[in-house]
N, C-alpha and C. Protein backbone atom coordinates (compact mmCIF):
# COMPACT_ATOMS: atom_id res chain seq x y z
N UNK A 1 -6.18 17.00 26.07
CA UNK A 1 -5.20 16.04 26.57
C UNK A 1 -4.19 15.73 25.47
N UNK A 2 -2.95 15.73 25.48
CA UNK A 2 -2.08 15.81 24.97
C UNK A 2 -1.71 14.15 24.29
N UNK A 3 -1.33 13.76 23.30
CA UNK A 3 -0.92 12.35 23.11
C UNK A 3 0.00 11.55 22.98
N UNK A 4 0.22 10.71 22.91
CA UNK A 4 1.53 9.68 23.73
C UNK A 4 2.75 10.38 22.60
N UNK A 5 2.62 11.12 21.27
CA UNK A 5 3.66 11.69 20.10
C UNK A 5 4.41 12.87 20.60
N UNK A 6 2.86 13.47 21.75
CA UNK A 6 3.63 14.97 21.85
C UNK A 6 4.06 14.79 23.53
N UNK A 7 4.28 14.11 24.04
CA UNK A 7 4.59 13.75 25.85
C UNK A 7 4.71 11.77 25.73
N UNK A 8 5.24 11.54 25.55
CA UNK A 8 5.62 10.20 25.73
C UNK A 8 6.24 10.01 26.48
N UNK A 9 6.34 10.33 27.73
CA UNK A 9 6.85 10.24 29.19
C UNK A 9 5.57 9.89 30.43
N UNK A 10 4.34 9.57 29.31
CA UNK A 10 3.35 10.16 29.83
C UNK A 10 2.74 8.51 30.18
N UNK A 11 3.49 7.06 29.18
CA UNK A 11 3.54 5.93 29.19
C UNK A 11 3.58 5.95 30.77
N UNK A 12 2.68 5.20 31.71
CA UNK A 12 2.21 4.48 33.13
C UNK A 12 3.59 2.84 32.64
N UNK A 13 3.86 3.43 34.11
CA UNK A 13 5.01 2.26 34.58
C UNK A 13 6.34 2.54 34.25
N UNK A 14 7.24 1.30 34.05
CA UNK A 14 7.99 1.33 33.97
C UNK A 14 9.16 1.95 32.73
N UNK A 15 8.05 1.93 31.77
CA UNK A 15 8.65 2.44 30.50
C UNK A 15 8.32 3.68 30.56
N UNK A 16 7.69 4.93 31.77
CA UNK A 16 7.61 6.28 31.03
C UNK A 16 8.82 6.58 31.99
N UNK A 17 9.44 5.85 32.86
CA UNK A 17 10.93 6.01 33.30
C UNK A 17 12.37 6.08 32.05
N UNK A 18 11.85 4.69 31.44
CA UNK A 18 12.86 4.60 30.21
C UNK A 18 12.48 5.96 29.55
N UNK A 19 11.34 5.97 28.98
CA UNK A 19 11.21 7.02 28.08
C UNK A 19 11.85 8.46 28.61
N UNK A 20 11.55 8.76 29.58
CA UNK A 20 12.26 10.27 30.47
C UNK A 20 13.58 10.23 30.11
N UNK A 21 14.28 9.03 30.03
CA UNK A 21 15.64 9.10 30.25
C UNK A 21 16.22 8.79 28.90
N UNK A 22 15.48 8.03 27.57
CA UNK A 22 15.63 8.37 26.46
C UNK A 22 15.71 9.65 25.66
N UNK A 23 14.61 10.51 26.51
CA UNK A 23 14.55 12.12 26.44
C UNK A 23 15.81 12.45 27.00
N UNK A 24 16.03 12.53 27.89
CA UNK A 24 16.90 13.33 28.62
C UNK A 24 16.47 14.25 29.28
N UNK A 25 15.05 13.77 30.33
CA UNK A 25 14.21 14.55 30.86
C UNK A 25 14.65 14.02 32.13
N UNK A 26 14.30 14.61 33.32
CA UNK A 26 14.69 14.33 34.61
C UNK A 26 13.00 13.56 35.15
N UNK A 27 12.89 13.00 36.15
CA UNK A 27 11.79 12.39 36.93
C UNK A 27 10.71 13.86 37.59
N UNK A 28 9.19 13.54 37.64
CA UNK A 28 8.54 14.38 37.72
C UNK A 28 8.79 15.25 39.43
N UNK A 29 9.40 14.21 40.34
CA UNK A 29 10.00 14.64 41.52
C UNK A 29 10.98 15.63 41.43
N UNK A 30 12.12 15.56 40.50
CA UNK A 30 13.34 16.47 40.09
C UNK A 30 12.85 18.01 39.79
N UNK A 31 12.15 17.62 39.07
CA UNK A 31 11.15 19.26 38.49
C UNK A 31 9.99 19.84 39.56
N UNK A 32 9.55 18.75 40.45
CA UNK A 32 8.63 19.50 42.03
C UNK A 32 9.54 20.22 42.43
N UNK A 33 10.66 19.48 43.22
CA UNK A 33 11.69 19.97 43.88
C UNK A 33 12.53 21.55 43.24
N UNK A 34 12.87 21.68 42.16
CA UNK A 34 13.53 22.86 41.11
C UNK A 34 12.35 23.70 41.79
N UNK A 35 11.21 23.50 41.54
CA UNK A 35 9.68 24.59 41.37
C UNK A 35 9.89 24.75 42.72
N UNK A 36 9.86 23.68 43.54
CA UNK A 36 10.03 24.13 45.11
C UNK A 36 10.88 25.50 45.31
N UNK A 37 11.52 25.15 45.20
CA UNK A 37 13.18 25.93 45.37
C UNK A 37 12.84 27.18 45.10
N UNK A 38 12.52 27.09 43.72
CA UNK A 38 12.24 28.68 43.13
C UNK A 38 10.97 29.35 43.67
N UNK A 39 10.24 28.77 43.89
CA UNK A 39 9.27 29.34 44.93
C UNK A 39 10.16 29.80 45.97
N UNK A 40 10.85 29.19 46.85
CA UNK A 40 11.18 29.55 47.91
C UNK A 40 12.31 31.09 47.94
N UNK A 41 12.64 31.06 46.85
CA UNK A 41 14.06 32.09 46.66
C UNK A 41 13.22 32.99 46.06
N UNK A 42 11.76 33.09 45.42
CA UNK A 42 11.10 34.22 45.36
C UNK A 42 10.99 34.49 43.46
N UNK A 43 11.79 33.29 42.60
CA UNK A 43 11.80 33.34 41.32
C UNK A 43 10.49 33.71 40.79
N UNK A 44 9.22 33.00 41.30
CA UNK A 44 8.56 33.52 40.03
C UNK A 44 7.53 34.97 40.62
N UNK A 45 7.88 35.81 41.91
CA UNK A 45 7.49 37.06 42.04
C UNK A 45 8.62 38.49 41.06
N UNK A 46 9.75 37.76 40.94
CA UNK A 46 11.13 38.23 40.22
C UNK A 46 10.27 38.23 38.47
N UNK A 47 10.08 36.98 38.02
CA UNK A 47 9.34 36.94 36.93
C UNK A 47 8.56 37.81 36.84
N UNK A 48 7.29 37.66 37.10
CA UNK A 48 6.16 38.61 37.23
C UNK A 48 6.14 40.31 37.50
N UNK A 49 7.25 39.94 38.18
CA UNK A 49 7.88 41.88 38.36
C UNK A 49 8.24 42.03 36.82
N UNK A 50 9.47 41.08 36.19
CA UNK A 50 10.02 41.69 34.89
C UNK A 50 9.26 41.75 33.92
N UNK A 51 8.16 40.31 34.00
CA UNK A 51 7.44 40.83 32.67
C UNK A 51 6.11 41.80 33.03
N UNK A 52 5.66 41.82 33.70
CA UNK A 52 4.90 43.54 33.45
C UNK A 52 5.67 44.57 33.73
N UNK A 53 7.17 44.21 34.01
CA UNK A 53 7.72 46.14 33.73
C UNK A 53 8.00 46.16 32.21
N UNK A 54 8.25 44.76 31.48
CA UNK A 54 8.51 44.66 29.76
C UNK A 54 7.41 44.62 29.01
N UNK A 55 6.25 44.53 29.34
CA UNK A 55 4.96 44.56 28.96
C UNK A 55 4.30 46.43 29.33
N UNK A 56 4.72 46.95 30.36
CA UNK A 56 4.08 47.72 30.85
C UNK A 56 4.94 48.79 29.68
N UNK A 57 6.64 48.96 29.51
CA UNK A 57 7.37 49.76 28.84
C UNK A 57 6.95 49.61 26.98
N UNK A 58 6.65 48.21 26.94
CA UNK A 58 5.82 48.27 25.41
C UNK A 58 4.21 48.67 25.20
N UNK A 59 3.58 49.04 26.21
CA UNK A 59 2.47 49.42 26.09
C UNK A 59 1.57 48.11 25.84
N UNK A 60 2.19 47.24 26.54
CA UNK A 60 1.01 45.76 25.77
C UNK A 60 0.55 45.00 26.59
N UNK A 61 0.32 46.07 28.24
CA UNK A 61 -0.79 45.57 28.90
C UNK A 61 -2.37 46.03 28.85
N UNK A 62 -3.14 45.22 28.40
CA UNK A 62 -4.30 45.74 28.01
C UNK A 62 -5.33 45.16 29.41
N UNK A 63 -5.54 45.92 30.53
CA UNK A 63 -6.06 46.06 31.59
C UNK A 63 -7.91 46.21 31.16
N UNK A 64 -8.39 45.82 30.39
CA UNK A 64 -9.93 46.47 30.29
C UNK A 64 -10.19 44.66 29.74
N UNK A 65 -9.07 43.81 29.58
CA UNK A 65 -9.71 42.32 29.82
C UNK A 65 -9.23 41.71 31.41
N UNK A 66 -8.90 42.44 32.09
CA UNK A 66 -8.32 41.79 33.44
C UNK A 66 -9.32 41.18 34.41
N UNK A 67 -9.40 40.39 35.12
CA UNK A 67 -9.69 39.37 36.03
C UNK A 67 -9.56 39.68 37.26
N UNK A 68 -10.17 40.14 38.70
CA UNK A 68 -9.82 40.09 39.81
C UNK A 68 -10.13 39.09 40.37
N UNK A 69 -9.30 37.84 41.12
CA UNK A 69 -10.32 36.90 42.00
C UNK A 69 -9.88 37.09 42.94
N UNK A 70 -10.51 36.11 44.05
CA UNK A 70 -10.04 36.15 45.52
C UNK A 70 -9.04 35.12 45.89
């Protein structure tokens, strides 16, 4: 768990509002909605295509630790 030095947005109530906006971070709704979106337009299958064709062209997929689940 991370601590109030390294996420201090993380302050319950009214002050992890101030704090977001002392950052210059947007509200945790602003960033659902973005993720929404990009889900929907297909961004992170686009991702996942580029980095194993940039992983696959450097030789630095190492398939003999891989994971299948359901």
């Amino acid at each position: 768990m991370a601590n109030s030095h390294s996420r201090p947005w993380t302050v319950v109530g009214d002050r992890a509002v101030v704090a977001r906006a002392e950052l210059g971070l947007g509200s945790g709704m602003t960033y659902r909605r973005h993720l929404s979106a990009w889900n929907e337009v297909g961004v992170w299958d686009q991702l996942h295509a580029v980095l194993l064709r940039e992983l696959r062209s450097k030789k630095k997929l190492d398939w003999s630790r891989a994971v299948i689940d359901s």
